[in-house]
Structures are given as C-alpha cells and as structure tokens.
Protein backbone atom coordinates (compact mmCIF):
# COMPACT_ATOMS: atom_id res chain seq x y z
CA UNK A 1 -19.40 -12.01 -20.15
CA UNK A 2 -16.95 -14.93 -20.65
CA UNK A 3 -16.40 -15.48 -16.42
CA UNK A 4 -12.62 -15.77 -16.74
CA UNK A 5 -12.46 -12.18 -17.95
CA UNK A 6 -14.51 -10.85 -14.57
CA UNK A 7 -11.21 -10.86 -12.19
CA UNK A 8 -9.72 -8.62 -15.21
CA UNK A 9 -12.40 -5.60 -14.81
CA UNK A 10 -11.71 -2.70 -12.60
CA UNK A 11 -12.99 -2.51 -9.24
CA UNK A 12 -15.06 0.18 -10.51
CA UNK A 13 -16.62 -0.86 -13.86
CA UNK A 14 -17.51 -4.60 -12.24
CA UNK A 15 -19.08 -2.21 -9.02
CA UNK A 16 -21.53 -0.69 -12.10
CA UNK A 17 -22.26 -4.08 -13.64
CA UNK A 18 -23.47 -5.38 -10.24
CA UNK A 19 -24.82 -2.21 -9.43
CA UNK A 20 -27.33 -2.48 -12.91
CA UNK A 21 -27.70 -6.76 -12.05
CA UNK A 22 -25.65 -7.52 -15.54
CA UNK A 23 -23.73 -9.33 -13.40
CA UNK A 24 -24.38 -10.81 -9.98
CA UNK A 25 -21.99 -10.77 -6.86
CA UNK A 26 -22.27 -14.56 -7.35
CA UNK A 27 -20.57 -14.99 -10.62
CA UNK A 28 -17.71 -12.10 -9.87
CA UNK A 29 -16.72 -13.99 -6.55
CA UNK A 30 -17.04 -17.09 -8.25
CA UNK A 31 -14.37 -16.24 -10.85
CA UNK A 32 -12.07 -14.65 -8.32
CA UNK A 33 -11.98 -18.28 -6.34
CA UNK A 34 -11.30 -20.00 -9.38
CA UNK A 35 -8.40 -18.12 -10.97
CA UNK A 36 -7.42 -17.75 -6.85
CA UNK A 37 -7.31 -21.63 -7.02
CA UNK A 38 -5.60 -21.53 -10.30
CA UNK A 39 -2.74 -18.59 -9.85
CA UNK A 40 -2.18 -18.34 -5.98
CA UNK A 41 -0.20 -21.66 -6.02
CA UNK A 42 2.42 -19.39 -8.14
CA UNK A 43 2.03 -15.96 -6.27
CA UNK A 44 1.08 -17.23 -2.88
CA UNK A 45 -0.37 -13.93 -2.26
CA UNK A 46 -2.96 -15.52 0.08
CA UNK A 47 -2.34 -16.81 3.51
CA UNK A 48 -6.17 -17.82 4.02
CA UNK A 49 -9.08 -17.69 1.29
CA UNK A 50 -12.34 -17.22 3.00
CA UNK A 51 -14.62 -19.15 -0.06
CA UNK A 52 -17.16 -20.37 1.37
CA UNK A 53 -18.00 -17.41 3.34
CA UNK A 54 -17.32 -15.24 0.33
CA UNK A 55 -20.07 -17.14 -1.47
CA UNK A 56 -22.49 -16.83 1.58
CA UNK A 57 -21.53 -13.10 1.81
CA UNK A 58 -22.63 -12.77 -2.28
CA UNK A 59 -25.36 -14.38 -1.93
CA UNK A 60 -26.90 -11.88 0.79
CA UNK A 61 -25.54 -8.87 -1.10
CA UNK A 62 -27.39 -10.09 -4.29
CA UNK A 63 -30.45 -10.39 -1.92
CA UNK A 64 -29.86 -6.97 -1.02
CA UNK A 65 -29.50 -5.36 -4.08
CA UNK A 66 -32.43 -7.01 -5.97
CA UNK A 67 -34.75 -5.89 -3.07
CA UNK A 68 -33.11 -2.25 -3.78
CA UNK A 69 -30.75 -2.01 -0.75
CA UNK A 70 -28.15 -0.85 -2.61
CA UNK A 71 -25.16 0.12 -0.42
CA UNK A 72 -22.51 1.73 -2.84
CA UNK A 73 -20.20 0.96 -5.45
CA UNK A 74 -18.40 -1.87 -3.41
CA UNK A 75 -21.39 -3.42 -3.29
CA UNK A 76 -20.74 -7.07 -4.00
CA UNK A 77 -17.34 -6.82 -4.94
CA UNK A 78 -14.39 -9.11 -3.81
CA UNK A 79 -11.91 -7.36 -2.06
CA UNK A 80 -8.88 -8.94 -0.06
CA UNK A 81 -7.04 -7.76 3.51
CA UNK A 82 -3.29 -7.66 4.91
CA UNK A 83 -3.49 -10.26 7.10
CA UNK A 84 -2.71 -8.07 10.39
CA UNK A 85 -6.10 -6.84 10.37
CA UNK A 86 -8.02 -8.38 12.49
CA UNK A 87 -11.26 -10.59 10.90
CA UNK A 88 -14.18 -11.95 13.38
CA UNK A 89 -13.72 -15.73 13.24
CA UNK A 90 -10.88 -15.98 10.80
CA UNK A 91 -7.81 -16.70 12.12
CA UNK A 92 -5.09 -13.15 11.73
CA UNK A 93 -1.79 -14.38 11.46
CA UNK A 94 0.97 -11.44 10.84
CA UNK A 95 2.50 -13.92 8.91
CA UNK A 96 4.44 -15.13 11.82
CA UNK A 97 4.11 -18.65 13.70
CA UNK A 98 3.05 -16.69 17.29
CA UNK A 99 0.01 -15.76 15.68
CA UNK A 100 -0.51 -18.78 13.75
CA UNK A 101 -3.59 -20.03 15.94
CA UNK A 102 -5.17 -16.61 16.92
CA UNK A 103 -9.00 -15.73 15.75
CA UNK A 104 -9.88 -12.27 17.14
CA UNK A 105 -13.18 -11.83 17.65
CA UNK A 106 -14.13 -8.61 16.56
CA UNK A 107 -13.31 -7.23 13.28
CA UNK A 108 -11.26 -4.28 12.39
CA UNK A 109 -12.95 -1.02 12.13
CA UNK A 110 -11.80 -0.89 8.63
CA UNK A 111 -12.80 -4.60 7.41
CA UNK A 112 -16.27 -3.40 9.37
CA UNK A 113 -16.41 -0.30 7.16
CA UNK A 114 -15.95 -2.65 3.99
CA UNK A 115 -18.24 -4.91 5.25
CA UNK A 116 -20.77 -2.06 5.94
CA UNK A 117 -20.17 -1.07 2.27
CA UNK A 118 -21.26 -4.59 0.76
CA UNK A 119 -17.55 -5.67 -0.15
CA UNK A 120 -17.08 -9.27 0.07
CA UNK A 121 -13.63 -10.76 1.68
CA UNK A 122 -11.88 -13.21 -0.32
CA UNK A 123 -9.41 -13.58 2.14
CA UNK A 124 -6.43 -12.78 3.87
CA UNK A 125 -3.17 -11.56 2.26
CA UNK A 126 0.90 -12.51 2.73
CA UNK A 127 3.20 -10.16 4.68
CA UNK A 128 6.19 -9.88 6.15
CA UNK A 129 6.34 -10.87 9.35
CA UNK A 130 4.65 -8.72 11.64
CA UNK A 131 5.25 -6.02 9.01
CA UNK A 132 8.75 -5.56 9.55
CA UNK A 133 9.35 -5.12 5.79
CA UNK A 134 11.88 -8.07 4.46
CA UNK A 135 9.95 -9.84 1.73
CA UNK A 136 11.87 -13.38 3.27
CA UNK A 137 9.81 -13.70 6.40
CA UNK A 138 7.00 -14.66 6.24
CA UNK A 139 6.15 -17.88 7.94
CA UNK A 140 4.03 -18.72 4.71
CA UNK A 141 6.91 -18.16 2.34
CA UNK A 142 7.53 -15.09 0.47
CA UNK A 143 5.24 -14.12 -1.96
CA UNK A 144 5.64 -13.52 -5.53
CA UNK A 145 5.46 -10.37 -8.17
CA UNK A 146 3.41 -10.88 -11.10
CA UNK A 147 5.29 -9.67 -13.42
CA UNK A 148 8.58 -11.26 -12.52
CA UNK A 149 8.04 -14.49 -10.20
CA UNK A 150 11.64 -13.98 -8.93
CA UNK A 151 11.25 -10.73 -8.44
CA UNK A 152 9.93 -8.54 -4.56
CA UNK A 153 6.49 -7.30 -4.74
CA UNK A 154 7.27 -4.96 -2.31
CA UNK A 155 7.27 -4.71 1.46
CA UNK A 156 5.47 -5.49 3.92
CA UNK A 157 2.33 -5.67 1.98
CA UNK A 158 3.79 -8.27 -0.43
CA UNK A 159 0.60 -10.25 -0.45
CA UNK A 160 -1.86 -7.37 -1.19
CA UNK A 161 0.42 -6.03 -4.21
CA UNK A 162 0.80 -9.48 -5.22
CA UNK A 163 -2.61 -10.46 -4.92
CA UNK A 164 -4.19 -7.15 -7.14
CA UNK A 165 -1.45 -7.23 -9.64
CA UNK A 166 -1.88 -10.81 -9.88
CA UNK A 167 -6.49 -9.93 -10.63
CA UNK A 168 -6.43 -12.32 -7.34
CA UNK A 169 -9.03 -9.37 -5.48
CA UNK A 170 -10.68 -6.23 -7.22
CA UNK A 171 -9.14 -4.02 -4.56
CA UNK A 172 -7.00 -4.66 -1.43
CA UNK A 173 -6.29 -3.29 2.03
CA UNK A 174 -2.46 -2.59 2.99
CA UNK A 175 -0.91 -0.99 5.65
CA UNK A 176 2.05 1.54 5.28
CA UNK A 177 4.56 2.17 8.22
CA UNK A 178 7.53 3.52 6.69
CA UNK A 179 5.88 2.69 3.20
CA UNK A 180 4.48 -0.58 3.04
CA UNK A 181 0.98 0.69 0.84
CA UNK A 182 3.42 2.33 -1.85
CA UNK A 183 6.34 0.10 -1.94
CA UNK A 184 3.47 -3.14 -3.19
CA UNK A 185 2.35 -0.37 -5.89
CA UNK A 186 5.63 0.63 -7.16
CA UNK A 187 6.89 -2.99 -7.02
CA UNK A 188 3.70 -4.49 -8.88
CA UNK A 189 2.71 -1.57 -11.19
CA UNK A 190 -0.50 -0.87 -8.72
CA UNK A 191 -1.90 2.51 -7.38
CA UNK A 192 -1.46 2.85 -3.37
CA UNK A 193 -2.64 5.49 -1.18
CA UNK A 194 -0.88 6.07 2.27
CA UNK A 195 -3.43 8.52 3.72
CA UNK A 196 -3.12 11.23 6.20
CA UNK A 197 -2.30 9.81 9.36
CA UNK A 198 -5.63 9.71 11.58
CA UNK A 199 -7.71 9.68 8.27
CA UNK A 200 -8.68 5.91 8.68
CA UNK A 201 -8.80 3.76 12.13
CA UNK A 202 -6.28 1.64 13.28
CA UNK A 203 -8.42 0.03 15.80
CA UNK A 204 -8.44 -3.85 15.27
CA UNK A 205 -5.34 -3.81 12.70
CA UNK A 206 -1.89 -5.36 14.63
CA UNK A 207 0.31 -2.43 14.95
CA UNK A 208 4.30 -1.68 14.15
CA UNK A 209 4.59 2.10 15.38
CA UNK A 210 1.64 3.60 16.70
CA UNK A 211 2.40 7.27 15.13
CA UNK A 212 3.22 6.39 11.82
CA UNK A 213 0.70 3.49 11.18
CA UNK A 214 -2.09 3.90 8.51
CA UNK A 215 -4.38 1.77 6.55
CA UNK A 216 -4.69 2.44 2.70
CA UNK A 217 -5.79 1.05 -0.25
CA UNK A 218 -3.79 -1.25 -2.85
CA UNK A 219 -5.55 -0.65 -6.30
CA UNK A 220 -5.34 -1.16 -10.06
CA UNK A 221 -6.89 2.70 -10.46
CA UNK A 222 -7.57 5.70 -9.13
CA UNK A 223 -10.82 5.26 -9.59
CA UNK A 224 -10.55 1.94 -7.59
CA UNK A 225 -8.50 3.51 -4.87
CA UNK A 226 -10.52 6.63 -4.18
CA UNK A 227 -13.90 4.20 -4.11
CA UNK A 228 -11.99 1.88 -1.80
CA UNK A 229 -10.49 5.00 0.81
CA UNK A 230 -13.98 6.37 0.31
CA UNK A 231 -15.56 3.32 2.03
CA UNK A 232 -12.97 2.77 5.03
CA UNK A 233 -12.06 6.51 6.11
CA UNK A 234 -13.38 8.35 9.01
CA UNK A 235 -13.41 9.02 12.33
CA UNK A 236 -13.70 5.95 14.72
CA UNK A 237 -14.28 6.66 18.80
CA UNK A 238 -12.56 3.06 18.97
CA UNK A 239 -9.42 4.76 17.84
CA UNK A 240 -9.01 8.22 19.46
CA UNK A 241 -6.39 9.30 17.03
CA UNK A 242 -8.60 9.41 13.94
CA UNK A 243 -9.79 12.55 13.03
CA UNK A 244 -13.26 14.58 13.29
CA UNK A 245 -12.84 15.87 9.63
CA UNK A 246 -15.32 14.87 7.26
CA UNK A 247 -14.49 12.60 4.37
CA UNK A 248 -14.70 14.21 1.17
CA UNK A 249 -16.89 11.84 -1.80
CA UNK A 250 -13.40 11.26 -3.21
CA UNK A 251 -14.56 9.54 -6.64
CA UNK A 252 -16.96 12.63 -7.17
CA UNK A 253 -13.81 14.73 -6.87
CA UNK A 254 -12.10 12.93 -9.86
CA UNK A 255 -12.28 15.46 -12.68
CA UNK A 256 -8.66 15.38 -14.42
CA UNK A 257 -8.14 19.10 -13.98
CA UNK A 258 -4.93 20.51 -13.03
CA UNK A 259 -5.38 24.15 -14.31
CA UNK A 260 -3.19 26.26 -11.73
CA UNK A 261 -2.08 23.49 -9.63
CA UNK A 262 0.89 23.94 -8.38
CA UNK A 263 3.61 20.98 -8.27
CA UNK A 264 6.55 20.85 -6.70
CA UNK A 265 9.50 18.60 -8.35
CA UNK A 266 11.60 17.09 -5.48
CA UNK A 267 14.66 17.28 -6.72
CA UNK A 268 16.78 15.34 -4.08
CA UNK A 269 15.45 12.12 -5.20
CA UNK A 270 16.79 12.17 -8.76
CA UNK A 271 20.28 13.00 -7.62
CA UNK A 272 21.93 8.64 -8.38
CA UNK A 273 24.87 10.10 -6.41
CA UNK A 274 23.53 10.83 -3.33
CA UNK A 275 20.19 8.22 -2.96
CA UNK A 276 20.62 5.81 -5.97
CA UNK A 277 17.41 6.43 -8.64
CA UNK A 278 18.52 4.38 -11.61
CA UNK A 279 18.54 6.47 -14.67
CA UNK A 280 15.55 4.72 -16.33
CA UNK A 281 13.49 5.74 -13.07
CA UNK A 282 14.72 9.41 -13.57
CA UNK A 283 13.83 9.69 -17.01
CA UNK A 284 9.91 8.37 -16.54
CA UNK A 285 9.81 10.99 -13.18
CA UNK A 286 11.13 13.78 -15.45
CA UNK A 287 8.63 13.00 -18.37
CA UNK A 288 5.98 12.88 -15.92
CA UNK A 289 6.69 16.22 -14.49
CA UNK A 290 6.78 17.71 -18.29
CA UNK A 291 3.48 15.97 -18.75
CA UNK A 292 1.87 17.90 -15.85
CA UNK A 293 2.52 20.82 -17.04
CA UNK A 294 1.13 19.94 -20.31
CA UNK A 295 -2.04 19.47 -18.80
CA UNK A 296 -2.43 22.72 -16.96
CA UNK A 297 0.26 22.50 -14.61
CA UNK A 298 2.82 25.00 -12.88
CA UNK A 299 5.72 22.29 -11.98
CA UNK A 300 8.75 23.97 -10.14
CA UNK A 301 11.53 22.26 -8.62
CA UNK A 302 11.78 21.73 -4.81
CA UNK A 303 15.00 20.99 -2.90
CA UNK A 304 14.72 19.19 1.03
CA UNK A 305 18.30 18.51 1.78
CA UNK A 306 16.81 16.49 5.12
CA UNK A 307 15.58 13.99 2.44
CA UNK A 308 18.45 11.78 2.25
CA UNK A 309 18.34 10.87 5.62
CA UNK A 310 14.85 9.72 6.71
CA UNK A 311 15.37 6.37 5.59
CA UNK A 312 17.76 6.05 8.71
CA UNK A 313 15.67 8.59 10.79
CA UNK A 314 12.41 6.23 10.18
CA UNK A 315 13.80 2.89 10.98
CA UNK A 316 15.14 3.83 14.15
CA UNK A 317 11.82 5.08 15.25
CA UNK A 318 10.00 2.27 13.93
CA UNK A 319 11.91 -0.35 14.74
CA UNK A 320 12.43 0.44 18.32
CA UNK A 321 8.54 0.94 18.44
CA UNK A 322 7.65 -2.24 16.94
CA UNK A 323 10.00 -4.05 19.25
CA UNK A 324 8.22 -2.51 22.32
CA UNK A 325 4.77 -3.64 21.94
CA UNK A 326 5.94 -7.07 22.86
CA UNK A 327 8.86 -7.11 24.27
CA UNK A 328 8.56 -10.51 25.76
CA UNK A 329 8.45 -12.13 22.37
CA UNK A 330 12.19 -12.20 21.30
CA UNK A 331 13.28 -12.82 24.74
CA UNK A 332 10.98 -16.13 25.06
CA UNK A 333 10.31 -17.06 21.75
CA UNK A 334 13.14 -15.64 19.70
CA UNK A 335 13.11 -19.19 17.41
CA UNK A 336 10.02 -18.75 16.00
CA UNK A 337 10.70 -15.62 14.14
CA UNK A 338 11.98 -15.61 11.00
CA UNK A 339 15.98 -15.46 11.57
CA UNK A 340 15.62 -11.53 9.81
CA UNK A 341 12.69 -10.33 11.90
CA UNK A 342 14.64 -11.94 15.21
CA UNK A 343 18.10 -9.82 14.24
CA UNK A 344 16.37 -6.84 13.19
CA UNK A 345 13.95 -7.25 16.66
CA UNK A 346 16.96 -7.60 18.55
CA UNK A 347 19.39 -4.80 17.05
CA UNK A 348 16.12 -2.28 18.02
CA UNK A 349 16.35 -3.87 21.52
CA UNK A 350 20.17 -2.34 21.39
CA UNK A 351 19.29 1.27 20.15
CA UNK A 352 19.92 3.84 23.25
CA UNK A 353 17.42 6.06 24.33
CA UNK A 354 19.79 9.19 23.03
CA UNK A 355 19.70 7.98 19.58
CA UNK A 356 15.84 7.14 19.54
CA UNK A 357 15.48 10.81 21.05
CA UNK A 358 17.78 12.53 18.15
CA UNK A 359 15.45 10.47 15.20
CA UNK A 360 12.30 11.74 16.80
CA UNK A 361 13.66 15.39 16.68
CA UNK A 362 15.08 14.64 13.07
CA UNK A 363 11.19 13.48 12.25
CA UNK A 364 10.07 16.85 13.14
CA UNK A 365 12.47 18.65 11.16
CA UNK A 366 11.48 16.64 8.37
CA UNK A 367 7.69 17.17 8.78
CA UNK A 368 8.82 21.51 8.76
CA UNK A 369 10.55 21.02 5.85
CA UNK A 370 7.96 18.55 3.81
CA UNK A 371 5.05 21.19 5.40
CA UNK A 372 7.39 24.67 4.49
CA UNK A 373 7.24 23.00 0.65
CA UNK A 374 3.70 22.79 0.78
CA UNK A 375 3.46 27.03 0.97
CA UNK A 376 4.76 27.27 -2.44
CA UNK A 377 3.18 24.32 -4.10
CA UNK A 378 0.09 22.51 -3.97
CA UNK A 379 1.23 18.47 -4.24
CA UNK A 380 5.11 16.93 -4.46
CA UNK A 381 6.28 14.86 -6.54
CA UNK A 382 9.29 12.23 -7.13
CA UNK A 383 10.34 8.72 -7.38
CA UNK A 384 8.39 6.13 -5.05
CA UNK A 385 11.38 4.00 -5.26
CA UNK A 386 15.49 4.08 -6.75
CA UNK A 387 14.45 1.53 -9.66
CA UNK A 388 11.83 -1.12 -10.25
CA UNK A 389 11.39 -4.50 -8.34
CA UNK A 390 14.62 -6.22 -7.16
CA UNK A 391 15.12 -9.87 -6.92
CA UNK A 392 14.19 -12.09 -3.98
CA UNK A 393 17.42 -13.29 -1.66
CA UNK A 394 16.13 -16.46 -0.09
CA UNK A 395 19.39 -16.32 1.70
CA UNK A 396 18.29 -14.99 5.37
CA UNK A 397 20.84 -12.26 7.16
CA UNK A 398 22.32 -8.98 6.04
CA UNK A 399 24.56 -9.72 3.04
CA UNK A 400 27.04 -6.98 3.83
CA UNK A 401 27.13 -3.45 5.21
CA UNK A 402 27.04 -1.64 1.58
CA UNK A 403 23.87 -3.48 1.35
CA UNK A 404 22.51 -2.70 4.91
CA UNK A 405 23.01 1.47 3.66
CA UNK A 406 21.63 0.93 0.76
CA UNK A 407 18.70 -0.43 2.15
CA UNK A 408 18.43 2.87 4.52
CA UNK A 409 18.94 4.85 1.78
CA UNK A 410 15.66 3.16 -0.27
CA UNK A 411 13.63 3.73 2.94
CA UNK A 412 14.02 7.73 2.41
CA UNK A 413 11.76 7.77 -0.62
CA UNK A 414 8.63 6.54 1.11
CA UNK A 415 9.78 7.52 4.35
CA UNK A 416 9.85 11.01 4.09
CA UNK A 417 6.01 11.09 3.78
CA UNK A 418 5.61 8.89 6.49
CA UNK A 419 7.49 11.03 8.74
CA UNK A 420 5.52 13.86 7.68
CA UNK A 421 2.48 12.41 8.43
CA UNK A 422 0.63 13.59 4.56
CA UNK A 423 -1.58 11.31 2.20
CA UNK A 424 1.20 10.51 -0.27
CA UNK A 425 0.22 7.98 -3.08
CA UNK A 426 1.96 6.17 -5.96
CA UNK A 427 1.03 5.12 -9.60
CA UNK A 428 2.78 3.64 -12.43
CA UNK A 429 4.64 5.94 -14.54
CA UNK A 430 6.17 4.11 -16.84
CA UNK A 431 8.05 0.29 -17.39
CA UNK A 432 11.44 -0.48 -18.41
CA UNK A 433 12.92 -4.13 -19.79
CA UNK A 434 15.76 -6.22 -17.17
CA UNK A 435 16.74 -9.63 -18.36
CA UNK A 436 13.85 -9.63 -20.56
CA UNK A 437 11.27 -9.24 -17.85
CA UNK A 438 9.21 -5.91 -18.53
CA UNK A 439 9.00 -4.57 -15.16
CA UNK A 440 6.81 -1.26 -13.63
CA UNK A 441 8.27 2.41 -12.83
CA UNK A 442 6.85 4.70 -10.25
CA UNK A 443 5.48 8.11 -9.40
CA UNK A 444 5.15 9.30 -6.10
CA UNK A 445 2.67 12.13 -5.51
CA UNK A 446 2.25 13.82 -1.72
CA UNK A 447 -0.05 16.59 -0.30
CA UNK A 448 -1.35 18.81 2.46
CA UNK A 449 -2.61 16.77 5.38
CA UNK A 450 -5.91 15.57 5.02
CA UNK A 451 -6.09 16.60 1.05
CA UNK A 452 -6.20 12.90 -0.25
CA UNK A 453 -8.61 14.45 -2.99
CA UNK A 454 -5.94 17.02 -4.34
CA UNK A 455 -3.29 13.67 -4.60
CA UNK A 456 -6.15 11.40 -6.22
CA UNK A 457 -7.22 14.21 -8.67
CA UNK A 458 -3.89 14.32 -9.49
CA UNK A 459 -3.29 11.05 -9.87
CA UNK A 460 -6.28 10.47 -11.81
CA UNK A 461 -5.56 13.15 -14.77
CA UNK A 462 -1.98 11.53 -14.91
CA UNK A 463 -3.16 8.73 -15.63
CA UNK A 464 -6.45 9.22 -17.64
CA UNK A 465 -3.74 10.78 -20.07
CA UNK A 466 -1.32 7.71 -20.24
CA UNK A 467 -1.44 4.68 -21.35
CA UNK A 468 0.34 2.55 -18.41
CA UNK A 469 -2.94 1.46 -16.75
CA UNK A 470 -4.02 -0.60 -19.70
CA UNK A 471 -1.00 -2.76 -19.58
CA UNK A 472 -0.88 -6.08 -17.15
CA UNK A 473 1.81 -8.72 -16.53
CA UNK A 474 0.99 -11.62 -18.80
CA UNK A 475 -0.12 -13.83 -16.26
C-alpha cells in the first residue's frame, strides 16, 4: 500500500490490516505524522502531536502483536484526544492560557481504556476554551473545517472534527455538554456518538457541568465509532456516576436490520418558523425518514412542543455550572480568557438562583417528554443542526441580540438529548452546495438510555444503504 493512502482507510479496515501484519502499527502512525506535518498547518486541529511517543507506542504494539498479544481491533491504530482530557506527562491545555503549563499526572480513565486497547495517541486536539462552545477561543486559534477552511467545524470539539475529517487520526475522542460530540460531526460530515450519560467515565477529563458531561467518539463510520465506544465504556469506581451495566460488543451488534423498528419523526425541528432548519436540511431529514421505512421501518411522526426551548433551558444550566468550578478564575485572571469565554463566564456569574432553579425543573420536563416518546417508538430522529457549517467571525463579542437568540435557538437541537440524558448520535445525511463549497447535512438519531446499540444499528443500516460515507472533502 502506497503510505499516503493509509490515513485515508477506516479505523476499522486499517485495525484488520494490522490485525493480519499486512501492515504494521509503524507504517500507519508513520503516515498519520507526515500528512499531520503536512495538513495541520491549514486545519490546526492539533494543539500538541505526541510523535515521538506515538512511534515508541507502535513499536511495542507491533512487539505485541507478532508475539500474539493481540488486544483488539484498536490495536495499533492512531487515534487523537480533546485536549481536556487529561494525558500522563503531556501537558492538557483546555485550550486556554491558565492551563497552558499544566501536565497531569495520571491519565484519564478513558485515554487509559484506549491505551489498554493498543490505540496509539497522536496527540492532543483544538477546543474551545474550556469547552464553552465559541469556535473563536481558543488560545491556539480557531481551528479549521475541511471542507470549507472558512467555515466552523463545530463546537467545542472543533479540533477532533477537524482533525478526523481532515484523515489527521483514524478515530477521535470528544466530549459533548450541550452537544459538543455531534455538533464536530454535523459540521465536518463525521459520525459522533453522545452516549448515555454514566456510560463512559469522566474521571481525569476537565469538566463544564458535571450532570450533563460525557465522553464519545468522533468517527468517519459506524463501524469506527461503535469499535471506538466499545473500547472506552464502562463502569469506573474512579467516577461513581458511571454505571454497573455491562457494555454490549457494539460492532457485533451491527447487522443493518430495522425490520419492526419503530422510529419516531420529531417533527418540531423541521418547523423554519419556529427553530430555523434551512430547507435543504429538511429535505435530506425527510428523505432519510422515507428511506427507513424502506428498509423495514415503521417511521411515525412525534411532536415535543418543550423542544424549542432547551437551547435556552441548557445554557443556563451549563453555563452557571461551568462558571462554578472555578470561580476564582474570572475574578483574578479575567484577561487571560478569551474576551467571549470572559463575557459569557461573567453573564453566568449574573444568573439568579430563581432562574437556574426554573431551567433545572424545565430539564426534567424535557427528559418526561423525550422518555414519554420513547413508549411509542423505539429511536428519534431529526436534524442535528438548522443547516450545514456556518462561517467563522474572527470578530470577538455578541454581534447583536437577533444573533444571541438565534444562537439559543441552534442549541435546542443537540440540547434536547443532552437534557435527557440518552445516547443520541449523528451521521451525514446528505450535502448541499454554498458559494461553491460542497458542504455536509446531518441526521440526528436518539434512544432509550443505555441502548447505544439500537442508535448504532441504526445508524449503521442508514448508512450501509447510502452513499454519503464514500465522499471526503478534497483535501
């Protein structure tokens, strides 16, 4: 195999070529530093590469695998981490200049779990600033979409949409808050998986809002994403909110077929009056929905009036939250944040206790109504965003107060889920053409707590059956 083609395989098929020594972990992380030398410059998806460790960490898990101590299919492949999990002896930013200088010392349950799996770390990936969600902030610059340079990769895991989309990793860690796995997916035309909250361990990973928080894969597949939740889920006694239930062999699970599911069409989200889907994203969510029930489908439609306002209900709760952990911060070092991160950090300090109260009762309205749906159908499904990517605003500071709703009202489609506390996932469903840039469409499909396989099997016959995984940004 010509080696520039190697970042270009699946997590999955270069997993089986290492797997039957056609290809050693060597020569795969070898590729992925060179076309990281060569494209990163552009996407600066990468706040820190880890390449000389990488290679020393291939080298062993060739070792390993030619004396037969094979440890799955992540075995000596190069994967890549939001850089607020914390990695032993590599220095954990948060994108921000506070953390600029600060090496934990212990790993992250989760980068322990990959490591225990044989992955390889190429490095650490861009954010927003402590994961606030503006794609401006981070103290590394903002990083870049692959299929439109000027264009958001998505919040606040810019740098881990960036960096798969970009065939800068074979899979990548991201963390969602109020949507911060699935907004990277939709953005970059990716597949991201917000699990069940208490599915995967939190312990070691820099937090925003300690009930919402999760850990979830950023993937080109399904395949790639159920291999790469597969390998960090689980309970953790480090992190007493993860849960006893056992993990299900989620790639094993993959079979395509829908025969008597039952899928519930949120119809809230395709209503442009109310939250603002552009008609192109309506269209590829309606053919979708047509093309489930071609494959064995029942797809009925699903109102949740509550819908339109858990964009509002989920930044109040997270915001105030992720203010609180360190409150000290913006009052002593309120000029080393990024100008958005210190007004948004600063308006949360300002939201009274009644109003934070009122959300959190709001959040478990929502989670009735999103649970109530799930009697009658077996997944949901809608938009995981109003349209595709939008373009960057260098400018810093909130343009004007149509924008600042807006922006609430975008935060409802992956909020909801979050609220809710379900495994909710996104894939590409489609592309459509702005200013001659061909940009990604996509599908948002949520479950029953703790049924990440029903979503991914889901997922998986969607997608088996189109043809939008097969086409990449020309980059």
């Amino acid at each position: 195999m010509i080696k520039s083609d190697i970042p270009f395989l699946s997590a999955t098929d270069l997993g089986i070529l290492i797997k039957s020594k056609e290809l050693s972990p060597v020569e795969a992380v070898t590729a992925y530093l060179d076309r990281i030398q060569e494209i990163n410059p552009k996407l600066n998806a990468y706040i820190t590469v880890c390449g000389d460790r990488a290679l020393d960490q291939a080298k062993q898990a060739e070792q390993e695998i030619n004396n037969g101590n094979y440890l799955g299919p992540l075995h000596g492949v190069p994967v890549a981490v939001k850089d607020q999990i914390h990695s032993a002896g590599i220095v954990t930013t948060d994108a921000s200049k506070i953390r600029s200088d600060f090496v934990p010392q212990e790993n992250a349950t989760v980068l322990e779990n990959l490591n225990n799996s044989g992955a390889i770390l190429l490095g650490k990936l861009n954010l927003s600033e402590f994961a606030l969600g503006d794609p401006i902030s981070s103290a590394y610059g903002p990083a870049r979409n692959p299929w439109d340079l000027e264009r958001n990769p998505g919040t606040s895991s810019t740098g881990s949409g960036a960096a798969t989309a970009g065939f800068l990793c074979a899979t990548s860690l991201g963390e969602d808050t109020g949507g911060s796995i699935r907004g990277p997916a939709a953005n970059c035309g990716l597949v991201g998986l917000r699990p069940t909250w208490g599915r995967v361990s939190r312990y070691g990973v820099d937090g925003a809002c300690w009930s919402i928080d999760t850990i979830g894969p950023i993937s080109r597949t399904v395949s790639d994403c159920a291999i790469t939740i597969g390998s960090i889920a689980g309970h953790d006694p480090k992190d007493i909110y993860t849960s006893n239930i056992p993990v299900p062999d989620f790639v094993n699970l993959l079979n395509g077929n829908l025969k008597g599911l039952k899928i519930g069409l949120v119809m809230d989200f395709l209503d442009s009056d109310e939250l603002g889907v552009t008609s192109a994203t309506k269209e590829a969510v309606v053919a979708a929905a047509e093309h489930f029930r071609t494959l064995g489908a029942e797809v009925l439609e699903i109102s949740m009036p509550l819908a339109k306002y858990t964009g509002t209900v989920i930044r109040t709760i997270t915001h105030t939250d992720r203010v609180s952990l360190f409150p000290d911060r913006i009052r002593t070092r309120a000029s080393d944040h990024h100008h958005n991160t210190k007004i948004a950090f600063m308006a949360a300090n300002l939201i009274p206790a009644q109003v934070y109260y009122k959300a959190q009762k709001l959040r478990e309205m929502v989670r009735t109504e999103v649970m109530e749906a799930f009697k009658s159908v077996d997944v949901l499904i809608q938009p995981t965003s109003s349209g595709p990517a939008g373009k960057i605003n260098l400018e810093p500071g909130v343009r004007n107060i149509e924008q600042a709703k807006k922006d609430l009202i975008e935060g409802s489609y992956r909020g909801i889920y979050s609220l809710a506390g379900v495994p909710a996932l996104s894939i590409c469903c489609g592309f459509t053409d702005i200013d001659g840039k061909t940009l990604p469409l996509a599908l948002q499909i949520a479950g029953r707590p703790f049924d990440e396989a029903t979503v991914l099997n889901t997922a998986y016959a969607y997608e088996q059956s189109n043809s939008w995984k097969d086409i990449r940004p020309e980059f």
